[in-house]
PDB file of N, CA and C in Angstrom:
ATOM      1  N   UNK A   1     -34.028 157.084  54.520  1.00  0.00           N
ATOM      2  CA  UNK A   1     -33.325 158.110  55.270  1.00  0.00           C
ATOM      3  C   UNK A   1     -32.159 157.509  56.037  1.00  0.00           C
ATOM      4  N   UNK A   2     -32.383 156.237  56.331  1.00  0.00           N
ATOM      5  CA  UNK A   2     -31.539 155.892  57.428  1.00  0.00           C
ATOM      6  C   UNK A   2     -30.131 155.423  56.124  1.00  0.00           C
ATOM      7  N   UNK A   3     -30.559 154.864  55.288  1.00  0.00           N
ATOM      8  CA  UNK A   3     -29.205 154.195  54.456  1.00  0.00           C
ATOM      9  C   UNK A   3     -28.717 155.765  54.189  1.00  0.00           C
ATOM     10  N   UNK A   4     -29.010 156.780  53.803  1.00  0.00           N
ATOM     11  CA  UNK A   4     -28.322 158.272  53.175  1.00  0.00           C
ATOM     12  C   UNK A   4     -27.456 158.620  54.642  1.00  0.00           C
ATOM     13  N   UNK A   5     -28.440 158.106  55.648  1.00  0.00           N
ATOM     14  CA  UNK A   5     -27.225 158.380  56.851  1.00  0.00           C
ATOM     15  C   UNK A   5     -25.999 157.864  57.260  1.00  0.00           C
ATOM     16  N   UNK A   6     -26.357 156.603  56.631  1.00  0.00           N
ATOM     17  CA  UNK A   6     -24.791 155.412  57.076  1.00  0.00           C
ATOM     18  C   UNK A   6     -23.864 156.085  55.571  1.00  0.00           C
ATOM     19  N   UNK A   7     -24.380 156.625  54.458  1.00  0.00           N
ATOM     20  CA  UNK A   7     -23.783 156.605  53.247  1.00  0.00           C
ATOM     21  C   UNK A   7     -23.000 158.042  54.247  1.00  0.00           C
ATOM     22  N   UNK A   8     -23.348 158.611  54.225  1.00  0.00           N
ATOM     23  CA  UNK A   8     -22.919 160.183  54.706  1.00  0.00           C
ATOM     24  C   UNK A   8     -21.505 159.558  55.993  1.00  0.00           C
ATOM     25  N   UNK A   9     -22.094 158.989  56.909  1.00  0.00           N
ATOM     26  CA  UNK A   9     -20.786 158.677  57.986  1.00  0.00           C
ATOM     27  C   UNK A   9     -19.415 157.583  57.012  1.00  0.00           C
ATOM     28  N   UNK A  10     -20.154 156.679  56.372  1.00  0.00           N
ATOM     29  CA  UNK A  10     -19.023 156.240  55.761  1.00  0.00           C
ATOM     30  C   UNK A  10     -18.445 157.019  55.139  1.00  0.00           C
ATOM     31  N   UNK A  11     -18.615 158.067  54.149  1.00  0.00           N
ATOM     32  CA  UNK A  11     -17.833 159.335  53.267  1.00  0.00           C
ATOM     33  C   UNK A  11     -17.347 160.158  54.232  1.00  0.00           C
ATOM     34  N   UNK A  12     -17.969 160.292  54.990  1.00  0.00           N
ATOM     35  CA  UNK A  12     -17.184 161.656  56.220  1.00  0.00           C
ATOM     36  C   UNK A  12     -15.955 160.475  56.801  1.00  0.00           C
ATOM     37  N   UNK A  13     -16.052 159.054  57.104  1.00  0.00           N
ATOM     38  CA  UNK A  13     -14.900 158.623  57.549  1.00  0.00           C
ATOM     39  C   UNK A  13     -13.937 158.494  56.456  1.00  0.00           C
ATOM     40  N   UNK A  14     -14.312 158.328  55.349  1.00  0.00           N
ATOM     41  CA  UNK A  14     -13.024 157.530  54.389  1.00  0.00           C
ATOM     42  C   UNK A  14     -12.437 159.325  53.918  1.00  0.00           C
ATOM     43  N   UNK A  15     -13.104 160.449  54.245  1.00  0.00           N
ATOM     44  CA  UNK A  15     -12.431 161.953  54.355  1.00  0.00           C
ATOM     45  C   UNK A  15     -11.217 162.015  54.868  1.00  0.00           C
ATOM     46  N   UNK A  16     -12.030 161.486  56.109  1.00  0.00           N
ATOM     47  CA  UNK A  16     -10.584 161.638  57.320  1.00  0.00           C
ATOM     48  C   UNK A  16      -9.465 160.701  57.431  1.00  0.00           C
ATOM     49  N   UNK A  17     -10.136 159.711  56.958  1.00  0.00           N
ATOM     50  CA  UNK A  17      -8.805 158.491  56.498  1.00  0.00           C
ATOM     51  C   UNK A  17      -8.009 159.023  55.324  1.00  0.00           C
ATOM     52  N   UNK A  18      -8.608 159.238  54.757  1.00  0.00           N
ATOM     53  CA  UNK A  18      -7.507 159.905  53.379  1.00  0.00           C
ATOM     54  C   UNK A  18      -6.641 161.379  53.416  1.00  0.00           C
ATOM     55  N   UNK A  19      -6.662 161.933  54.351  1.00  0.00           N
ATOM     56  CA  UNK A  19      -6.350 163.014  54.825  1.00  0.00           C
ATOM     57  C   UNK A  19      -6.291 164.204  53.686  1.00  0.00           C
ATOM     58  N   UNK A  20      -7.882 164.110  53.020  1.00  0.00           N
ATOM     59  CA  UNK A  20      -8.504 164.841  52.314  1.00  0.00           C
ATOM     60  C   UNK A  20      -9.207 166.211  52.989  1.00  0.00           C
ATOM     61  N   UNK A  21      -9.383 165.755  54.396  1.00  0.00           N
ATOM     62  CA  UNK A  21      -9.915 166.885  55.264  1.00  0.00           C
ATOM     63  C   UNK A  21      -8.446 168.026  56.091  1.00  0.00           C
ATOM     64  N   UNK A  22      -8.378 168.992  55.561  1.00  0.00           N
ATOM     65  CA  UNK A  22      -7.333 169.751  55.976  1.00  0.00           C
ATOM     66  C   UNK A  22      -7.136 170.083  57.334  1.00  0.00           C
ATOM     67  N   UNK A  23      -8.205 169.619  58.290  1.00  0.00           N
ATOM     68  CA  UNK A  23      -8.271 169.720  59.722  1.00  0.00           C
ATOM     69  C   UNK A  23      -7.629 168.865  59.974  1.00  0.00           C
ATOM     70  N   UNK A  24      -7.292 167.836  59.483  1.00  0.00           N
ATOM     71  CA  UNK A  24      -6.169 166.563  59.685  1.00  0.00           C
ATOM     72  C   UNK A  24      -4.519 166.929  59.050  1.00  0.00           C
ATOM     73  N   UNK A  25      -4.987 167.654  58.165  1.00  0.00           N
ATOM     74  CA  UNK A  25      -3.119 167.899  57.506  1.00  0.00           C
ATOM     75  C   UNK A  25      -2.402 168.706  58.569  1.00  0.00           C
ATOM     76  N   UNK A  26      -1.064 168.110  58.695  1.00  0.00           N
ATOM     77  CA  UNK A  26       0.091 168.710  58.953  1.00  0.00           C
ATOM     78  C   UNK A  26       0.948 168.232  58.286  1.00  0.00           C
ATOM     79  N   UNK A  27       2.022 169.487  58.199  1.00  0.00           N
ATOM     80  CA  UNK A  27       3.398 168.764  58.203  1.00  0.00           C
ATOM     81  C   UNK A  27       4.498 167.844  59.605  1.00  0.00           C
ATOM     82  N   UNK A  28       5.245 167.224  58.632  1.00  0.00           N
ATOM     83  CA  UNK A  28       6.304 166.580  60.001  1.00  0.00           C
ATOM     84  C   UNK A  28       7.072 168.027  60.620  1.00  0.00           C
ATOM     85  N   UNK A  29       7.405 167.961  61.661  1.00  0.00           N
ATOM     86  CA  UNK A  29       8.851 168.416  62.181  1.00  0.00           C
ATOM     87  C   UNK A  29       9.705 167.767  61.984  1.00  0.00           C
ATOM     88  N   UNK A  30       9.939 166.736  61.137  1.00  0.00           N
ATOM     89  CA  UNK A  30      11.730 166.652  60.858  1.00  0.00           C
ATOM     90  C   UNK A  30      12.507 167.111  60.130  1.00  0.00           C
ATOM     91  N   UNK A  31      12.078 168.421  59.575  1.00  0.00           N
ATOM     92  CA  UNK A  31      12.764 169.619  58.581  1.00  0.00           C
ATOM     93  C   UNK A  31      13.535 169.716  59.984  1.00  0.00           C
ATOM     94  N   UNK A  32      13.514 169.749  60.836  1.00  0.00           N
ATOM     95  CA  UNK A  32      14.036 170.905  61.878  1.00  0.00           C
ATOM     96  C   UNK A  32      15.128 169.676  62.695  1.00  0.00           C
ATOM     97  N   UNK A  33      16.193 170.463  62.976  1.00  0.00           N
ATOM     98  CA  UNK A  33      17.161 169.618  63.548  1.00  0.00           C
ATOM     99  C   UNK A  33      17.044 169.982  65.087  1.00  0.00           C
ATOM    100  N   UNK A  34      16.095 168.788  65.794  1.00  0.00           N
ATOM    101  CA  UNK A  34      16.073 169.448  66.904  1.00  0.00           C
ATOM    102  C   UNK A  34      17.472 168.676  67.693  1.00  0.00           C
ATOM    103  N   UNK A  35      18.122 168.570  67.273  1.00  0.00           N
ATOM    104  CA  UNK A  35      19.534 167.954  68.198  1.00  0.00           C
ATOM    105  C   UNK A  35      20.646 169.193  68.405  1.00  0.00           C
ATOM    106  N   UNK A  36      20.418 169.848  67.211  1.00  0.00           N
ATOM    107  CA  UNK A  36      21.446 171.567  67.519  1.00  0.00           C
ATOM    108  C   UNK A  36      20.539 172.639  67.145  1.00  0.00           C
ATOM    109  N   UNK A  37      20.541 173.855  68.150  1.00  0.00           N
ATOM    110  CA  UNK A  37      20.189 174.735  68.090  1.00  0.00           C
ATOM    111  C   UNK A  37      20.852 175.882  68.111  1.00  0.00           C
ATOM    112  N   UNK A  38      20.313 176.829  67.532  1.00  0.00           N
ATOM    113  CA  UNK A  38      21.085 178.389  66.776  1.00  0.00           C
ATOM    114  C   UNK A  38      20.581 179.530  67.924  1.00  0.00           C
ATOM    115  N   UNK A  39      21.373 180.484  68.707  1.00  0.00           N
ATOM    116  CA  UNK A  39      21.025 181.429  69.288  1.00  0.00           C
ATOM    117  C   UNK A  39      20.880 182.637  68.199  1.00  0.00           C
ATOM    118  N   UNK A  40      19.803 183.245  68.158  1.00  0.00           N
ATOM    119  CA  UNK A  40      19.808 184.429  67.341  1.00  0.00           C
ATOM    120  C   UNK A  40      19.118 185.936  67.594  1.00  0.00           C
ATOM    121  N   UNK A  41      19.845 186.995  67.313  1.00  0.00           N
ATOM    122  CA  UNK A  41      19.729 188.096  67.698  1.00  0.00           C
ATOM    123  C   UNK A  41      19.270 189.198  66.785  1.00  0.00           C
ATOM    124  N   UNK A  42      18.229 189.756  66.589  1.00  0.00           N
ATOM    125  CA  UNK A  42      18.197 190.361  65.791  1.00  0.00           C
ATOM    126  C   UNK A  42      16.864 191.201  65.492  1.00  0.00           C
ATOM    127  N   UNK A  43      16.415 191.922  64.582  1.00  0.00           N
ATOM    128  CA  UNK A  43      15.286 192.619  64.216  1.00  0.00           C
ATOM    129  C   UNK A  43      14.447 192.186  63.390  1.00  0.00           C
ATOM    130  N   UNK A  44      13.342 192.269  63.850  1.00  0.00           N
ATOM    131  CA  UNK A  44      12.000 191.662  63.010  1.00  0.00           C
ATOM    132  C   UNK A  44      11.259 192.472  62.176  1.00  0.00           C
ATOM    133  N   UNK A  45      11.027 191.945  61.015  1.00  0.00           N
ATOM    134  CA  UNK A  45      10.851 192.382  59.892  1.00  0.00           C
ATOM    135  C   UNK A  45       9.534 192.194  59.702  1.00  0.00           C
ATOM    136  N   UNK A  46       8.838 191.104  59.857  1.00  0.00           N
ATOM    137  CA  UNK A  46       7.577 191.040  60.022  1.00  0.00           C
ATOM    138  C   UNK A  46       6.832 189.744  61.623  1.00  0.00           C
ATOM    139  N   UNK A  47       5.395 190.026  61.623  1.00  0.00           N
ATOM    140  CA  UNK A  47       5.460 189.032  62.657  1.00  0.00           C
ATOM    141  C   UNK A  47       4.095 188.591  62.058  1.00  0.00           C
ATOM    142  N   UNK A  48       3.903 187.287  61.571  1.00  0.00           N
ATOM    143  CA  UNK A  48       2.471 186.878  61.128  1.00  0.00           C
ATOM    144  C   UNK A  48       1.921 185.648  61.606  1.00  0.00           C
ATOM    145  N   UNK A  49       0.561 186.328  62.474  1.00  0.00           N
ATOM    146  CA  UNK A  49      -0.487 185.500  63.237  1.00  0.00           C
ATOM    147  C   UNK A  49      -1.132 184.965  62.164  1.00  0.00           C
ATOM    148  N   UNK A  50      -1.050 183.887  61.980  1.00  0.00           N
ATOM    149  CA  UNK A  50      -1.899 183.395  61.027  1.00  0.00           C
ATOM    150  C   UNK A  50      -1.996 181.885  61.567  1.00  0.00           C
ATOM    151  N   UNK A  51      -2.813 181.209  60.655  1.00  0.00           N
ATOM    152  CA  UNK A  51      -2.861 179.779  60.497  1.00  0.00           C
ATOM    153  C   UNK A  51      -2.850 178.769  59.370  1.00  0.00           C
ATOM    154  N   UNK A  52      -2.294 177.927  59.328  1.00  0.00           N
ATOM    155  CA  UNK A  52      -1.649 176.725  60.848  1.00  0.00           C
ATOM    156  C   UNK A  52      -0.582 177.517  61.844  1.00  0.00           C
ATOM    157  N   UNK A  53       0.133 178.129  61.328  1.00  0.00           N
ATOM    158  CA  UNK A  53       1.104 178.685  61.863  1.00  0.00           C
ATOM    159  C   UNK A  53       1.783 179.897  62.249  1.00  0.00           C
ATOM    160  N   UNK A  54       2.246 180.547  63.494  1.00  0.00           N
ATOM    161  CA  UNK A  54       2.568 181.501  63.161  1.00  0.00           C
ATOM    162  C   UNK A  54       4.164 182.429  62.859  1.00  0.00           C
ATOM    163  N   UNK A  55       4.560 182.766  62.003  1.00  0.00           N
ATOM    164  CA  UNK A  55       5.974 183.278  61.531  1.00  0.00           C
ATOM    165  C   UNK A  55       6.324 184.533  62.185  1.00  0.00           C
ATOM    166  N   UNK A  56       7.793 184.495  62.836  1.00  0.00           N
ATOM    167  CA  UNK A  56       8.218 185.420  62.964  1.00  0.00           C
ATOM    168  C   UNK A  56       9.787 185.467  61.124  1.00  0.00           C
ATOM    169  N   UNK A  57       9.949 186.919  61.022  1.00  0.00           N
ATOM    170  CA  UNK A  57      10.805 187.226  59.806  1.00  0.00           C
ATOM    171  C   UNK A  57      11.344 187.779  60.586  1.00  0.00           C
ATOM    172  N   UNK A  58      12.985 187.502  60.504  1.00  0.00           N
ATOM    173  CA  UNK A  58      14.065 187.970  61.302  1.00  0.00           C
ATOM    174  C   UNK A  58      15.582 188.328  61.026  1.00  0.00           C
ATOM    175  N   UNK A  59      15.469 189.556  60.823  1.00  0.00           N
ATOM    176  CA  UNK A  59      16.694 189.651  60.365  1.00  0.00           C
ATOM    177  C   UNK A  59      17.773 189.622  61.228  1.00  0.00           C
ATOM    178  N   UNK A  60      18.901 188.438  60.851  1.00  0.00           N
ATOM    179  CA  UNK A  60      20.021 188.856  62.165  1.00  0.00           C
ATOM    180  C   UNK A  60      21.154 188.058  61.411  1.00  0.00           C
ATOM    181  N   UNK A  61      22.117 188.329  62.488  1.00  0.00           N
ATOM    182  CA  UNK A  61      23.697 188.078  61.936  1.00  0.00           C
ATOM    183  C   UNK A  61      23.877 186.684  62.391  1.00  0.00           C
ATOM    184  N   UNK A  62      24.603 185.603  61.699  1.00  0.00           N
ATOM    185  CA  UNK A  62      24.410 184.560  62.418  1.00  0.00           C
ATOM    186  C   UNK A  62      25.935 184.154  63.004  1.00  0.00           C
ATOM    187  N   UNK A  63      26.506 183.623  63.151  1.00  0.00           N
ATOM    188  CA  UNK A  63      27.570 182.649  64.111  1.00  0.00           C
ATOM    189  C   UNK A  63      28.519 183.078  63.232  1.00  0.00           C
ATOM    190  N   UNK A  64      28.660 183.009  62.014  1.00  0.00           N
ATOM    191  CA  UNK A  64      29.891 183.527  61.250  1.00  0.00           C
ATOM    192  C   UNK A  64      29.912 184.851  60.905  1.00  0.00           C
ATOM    193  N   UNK A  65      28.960 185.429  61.181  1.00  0.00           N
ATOM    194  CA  UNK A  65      29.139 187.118  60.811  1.00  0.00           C
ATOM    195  C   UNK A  65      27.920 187.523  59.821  1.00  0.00           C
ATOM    196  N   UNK A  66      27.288 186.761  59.134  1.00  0.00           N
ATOM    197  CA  UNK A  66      26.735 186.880  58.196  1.00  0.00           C
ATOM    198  C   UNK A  66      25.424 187.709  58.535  1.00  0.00           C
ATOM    199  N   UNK A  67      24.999 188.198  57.775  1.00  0.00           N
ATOM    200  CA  UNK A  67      23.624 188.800  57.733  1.00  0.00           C
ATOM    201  C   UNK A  67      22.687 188.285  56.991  1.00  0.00           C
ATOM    202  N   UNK A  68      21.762 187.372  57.725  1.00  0.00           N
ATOM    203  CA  UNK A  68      20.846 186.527  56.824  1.00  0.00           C
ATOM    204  C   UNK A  68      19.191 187.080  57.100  1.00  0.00           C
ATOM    205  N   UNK A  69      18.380 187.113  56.124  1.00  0.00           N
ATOM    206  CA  UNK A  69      17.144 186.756  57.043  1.00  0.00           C
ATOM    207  C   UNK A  69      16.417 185.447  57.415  1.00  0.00           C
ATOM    208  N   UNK A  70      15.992 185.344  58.488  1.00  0.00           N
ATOM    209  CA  UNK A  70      15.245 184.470  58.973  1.00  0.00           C
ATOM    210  C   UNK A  70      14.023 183.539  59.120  1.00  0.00           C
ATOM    211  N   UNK A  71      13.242 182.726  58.550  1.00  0.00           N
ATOM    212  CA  UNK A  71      12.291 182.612  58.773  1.00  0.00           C
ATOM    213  C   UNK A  71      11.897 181.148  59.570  1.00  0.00           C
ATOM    214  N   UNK A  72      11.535 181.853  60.969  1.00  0.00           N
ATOM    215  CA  UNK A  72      11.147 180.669  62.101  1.00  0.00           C
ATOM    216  C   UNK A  72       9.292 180.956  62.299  1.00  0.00           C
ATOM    217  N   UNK A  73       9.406 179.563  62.068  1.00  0.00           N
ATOM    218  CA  UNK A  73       7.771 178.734  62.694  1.00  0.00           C
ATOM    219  C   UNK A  73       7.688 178.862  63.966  1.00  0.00           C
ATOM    220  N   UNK A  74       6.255 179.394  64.119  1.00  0.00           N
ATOM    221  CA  UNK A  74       5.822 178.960  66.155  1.00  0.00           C
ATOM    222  C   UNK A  74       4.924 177.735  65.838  1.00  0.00           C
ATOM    223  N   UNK A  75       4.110 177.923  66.711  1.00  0.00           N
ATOM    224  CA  UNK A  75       3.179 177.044  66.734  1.00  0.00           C
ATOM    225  C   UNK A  75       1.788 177.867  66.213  1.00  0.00           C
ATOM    226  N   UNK A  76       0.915 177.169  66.606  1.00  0.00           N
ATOM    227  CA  UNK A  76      -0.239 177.966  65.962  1.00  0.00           C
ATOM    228  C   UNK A  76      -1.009 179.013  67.218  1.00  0.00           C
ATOM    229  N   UNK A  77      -1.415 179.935  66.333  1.00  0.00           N
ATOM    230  CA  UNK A  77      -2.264 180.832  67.261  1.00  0.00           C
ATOM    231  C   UNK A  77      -3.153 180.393  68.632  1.00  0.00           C
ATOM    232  N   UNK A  78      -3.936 179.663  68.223  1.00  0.00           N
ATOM    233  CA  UNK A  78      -4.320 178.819  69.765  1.00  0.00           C
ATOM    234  C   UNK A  78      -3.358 178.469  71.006  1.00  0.00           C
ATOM    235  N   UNK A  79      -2.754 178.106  70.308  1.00  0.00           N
ATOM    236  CA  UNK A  79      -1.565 177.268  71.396  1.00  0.00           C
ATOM    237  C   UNK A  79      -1.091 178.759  71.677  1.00  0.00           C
ATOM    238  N   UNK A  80      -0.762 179.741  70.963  1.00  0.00           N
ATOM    239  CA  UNK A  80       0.173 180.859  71.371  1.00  0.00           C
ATOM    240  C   UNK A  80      -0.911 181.494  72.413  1.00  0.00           C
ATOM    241  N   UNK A  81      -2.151 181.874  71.628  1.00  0.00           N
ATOM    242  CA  UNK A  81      -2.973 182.602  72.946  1.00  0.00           C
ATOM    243  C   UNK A  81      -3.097 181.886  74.376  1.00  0.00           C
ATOM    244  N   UNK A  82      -3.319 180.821  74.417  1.00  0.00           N
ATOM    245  CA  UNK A  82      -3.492 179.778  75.579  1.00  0.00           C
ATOM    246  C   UNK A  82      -2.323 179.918  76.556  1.00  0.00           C
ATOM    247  N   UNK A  83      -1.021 180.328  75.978  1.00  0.00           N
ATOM    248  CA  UNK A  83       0.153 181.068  76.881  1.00  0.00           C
ATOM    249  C   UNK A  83       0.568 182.199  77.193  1.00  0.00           C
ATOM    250  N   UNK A  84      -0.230 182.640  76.750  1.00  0.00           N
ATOM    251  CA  UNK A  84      -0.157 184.153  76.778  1.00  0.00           C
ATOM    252  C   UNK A  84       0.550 185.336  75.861  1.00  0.00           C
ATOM    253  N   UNK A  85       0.397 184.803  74.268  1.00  0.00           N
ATOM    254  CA  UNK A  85       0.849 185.273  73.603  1.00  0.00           C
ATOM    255  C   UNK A  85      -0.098 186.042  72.697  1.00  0.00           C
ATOM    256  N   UNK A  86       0.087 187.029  72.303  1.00  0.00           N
ATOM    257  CA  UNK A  86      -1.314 188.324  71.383  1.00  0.00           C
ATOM    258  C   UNK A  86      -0.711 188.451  70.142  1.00  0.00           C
ATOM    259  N   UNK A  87      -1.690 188.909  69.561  1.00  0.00           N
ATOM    260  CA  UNK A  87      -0.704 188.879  68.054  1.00  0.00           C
ATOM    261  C   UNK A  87      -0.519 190.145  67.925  1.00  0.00           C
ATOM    262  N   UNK A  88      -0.734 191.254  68.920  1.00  0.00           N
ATOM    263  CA  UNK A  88       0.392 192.391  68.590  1.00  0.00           C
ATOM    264  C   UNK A  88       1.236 192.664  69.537  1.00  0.00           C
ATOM    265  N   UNK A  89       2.041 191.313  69.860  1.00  0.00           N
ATOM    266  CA  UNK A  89       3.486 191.262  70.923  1.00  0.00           C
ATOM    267  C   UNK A  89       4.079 191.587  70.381  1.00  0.00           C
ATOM    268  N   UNK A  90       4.846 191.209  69.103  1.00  0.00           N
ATOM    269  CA  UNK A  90       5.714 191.657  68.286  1.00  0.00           C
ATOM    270  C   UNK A  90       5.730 192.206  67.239  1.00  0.00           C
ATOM    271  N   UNK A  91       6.628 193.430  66.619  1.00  0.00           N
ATOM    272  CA  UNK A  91       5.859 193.605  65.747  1.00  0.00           C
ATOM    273  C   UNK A  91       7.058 194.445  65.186  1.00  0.00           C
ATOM    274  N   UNK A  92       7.033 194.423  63.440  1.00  0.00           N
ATOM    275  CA  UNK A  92       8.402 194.894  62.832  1.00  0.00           C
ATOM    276  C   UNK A  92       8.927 196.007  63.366  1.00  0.00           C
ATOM    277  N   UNK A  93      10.589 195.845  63.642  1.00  0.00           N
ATOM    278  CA  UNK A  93      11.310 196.461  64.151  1.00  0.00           C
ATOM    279  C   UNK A  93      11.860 196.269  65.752  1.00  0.00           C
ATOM    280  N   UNK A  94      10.935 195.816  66.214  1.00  0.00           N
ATOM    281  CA  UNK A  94      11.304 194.969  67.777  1.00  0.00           C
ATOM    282  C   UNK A  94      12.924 194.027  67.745  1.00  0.00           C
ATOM    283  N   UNK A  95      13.817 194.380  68.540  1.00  0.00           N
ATOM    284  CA  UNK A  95      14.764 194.122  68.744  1.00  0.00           C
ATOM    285  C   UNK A  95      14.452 192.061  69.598  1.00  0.00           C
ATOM    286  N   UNK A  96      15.103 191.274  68.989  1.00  0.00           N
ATOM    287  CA  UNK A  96      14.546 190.023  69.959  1.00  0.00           C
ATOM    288  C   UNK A  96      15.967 188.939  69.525  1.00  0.00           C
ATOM    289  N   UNK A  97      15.747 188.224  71.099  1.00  0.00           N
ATOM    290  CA  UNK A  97      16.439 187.429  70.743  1.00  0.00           C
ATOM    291  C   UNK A  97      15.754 185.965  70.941  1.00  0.00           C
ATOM    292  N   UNK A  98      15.913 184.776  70.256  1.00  0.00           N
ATOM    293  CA  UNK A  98      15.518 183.567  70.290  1.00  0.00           C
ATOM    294  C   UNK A  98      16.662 182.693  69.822  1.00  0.00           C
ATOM    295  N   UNK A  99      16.005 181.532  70.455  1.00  0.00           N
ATOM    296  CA  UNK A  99      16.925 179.983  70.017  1.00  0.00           C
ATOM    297  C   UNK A  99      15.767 179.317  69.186  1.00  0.00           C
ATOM    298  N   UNK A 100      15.971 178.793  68.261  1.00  0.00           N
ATOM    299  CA  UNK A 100      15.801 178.064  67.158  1.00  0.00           C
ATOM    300  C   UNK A 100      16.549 176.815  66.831  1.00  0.00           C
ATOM    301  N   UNK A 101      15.699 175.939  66.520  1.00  0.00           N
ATOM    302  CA  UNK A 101      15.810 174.160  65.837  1.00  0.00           C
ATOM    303  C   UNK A 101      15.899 174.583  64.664  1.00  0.00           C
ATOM    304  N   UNK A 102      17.019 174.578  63.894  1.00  0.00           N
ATOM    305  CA  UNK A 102      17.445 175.193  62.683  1.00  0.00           C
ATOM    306  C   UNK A 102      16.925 173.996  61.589  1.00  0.00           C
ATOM    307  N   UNK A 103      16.713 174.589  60.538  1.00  0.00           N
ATOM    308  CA  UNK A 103      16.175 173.790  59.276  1.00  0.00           C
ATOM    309  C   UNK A 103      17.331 172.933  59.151  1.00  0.00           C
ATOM    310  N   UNK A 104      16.860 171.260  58.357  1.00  0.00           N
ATOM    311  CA  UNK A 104      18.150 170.550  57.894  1.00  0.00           C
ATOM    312  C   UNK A 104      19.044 170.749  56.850  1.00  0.00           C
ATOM    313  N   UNK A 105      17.951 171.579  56.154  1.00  0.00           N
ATOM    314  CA  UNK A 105      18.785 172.082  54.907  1.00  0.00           C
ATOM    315  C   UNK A 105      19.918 173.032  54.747  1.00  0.00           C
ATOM    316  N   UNK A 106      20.019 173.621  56.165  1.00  0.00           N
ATOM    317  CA  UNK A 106      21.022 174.556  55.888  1.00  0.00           C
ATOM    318  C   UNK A 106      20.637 176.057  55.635  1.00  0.00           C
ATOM    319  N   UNK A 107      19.439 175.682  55.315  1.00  0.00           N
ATOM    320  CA  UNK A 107      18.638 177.482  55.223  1.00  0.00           C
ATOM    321  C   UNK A 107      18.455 178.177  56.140  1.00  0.00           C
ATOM    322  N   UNK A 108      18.186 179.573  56.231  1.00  0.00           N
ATOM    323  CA  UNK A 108      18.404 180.473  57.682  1.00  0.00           C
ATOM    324  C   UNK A 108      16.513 180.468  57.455  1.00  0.00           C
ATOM    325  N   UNK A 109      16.660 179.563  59.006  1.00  0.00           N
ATOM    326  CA  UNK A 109      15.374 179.201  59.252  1.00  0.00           C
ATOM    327  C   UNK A 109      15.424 178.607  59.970  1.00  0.00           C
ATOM    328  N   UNK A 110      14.042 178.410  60.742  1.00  0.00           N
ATOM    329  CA  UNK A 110      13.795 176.963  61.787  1.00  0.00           C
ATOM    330  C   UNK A 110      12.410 177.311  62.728  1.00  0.00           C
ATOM    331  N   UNK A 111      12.343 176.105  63.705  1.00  0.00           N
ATOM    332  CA  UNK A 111      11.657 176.137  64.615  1.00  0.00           C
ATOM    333  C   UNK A 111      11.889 177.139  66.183  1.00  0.00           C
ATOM    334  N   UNK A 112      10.549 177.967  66.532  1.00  0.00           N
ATOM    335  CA  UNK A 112      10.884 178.557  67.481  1.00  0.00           C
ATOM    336  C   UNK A 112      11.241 177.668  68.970  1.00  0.00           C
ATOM    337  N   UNK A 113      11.814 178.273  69.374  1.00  0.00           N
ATOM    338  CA  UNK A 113      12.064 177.673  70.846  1.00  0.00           C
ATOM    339  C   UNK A 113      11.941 178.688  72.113  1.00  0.00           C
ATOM    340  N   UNK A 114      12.836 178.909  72.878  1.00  0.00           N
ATOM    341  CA  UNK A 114      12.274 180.334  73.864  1.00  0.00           C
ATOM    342  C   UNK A 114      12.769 181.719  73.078  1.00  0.00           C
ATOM    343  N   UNK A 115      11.970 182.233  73.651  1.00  0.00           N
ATOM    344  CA  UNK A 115      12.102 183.827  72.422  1.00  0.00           C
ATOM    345  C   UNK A 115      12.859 184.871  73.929  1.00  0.00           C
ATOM    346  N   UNK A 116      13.212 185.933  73.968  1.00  0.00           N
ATOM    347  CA  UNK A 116      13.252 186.952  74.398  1.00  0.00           C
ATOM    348  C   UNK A 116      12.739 188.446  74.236  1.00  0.00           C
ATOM    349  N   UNK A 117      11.982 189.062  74.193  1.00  0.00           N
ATOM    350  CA  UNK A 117      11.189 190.019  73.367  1.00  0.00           C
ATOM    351  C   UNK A 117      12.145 191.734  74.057  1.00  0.00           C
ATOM    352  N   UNK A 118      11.780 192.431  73.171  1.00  0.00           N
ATOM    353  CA  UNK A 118      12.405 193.484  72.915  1.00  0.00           C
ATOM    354  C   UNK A 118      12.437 194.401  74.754  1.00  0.00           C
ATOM    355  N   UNK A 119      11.244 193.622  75.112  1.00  0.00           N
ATOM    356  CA  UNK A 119      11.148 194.124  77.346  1.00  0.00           C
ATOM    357  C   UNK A 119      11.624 193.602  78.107  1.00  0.00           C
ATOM    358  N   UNK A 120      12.505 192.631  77.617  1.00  0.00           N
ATOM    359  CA  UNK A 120      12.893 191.595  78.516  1.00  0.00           C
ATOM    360  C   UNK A 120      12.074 190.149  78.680  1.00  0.00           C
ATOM    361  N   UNK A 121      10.528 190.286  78.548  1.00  0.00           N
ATOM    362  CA  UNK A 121       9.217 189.248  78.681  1.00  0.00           C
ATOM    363  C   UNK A 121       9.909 187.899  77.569  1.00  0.00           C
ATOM    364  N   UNK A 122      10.135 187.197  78.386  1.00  0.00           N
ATOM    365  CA  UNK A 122      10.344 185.801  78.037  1.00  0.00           C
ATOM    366  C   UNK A 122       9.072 185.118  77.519  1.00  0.00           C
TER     367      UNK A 122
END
């Protein structure tokens, strides 16, 4: 009994070393250019609590005129409830404005940063 027990902790460690266990996966943040950030204004199309992460879809005009849609990362639901965030704060059609760590690629996208919500509630 006792060797099936050391066999079991060694396999549960070489799990987590191999980052075979998805409670360990993330991605990096260096998609996201956090050195310039994008002010953006606009209407939400969808808002999804989910996990790892949660998405706001945003449609808005950006710096040159354009009409793009959006898709910015929060953080994850935990972290959002723990500040006081619900997952029916926002919700398609809500007028909002946020700053965003824009993707490196150039895509209309990025990381959230402070939001403004359709009441004023920061």
């Amino acid at each position: 009994m006792r060797s099936a027990n050391t066999v079991a902790a060694v396999v549960c460690a070489l799990i987590g070393l191999t980052g075979l266990n998805p409670a360990f996966s993330h991605h990096s943040f260096a998609m996201f250019d956090h050195d310039h950030q994008i002010k953006l204004t606009g209407t939400v199309s969808q808002f999804e609590w989910s996990n790892p992460h949660v998405y706001i879809e945003l449609d808005a005009v950006d710096a040159a005129g354009a009409r793009k849609h959006y898709t910015i990362e929060c953080a994850n639901p935990g972290i959002l409830d723990r500040v006081g965030w619900k997952f029916n704060m926002i919700k398609a059609g809500d007028k909002i404005t946020t700053i965003i760590a824009p993707l490196r690629t150039g895509e209309p996208g990025g990381l959230l940063k402070p939001v403004t919500l359709s009441d004023g509630r920061k």
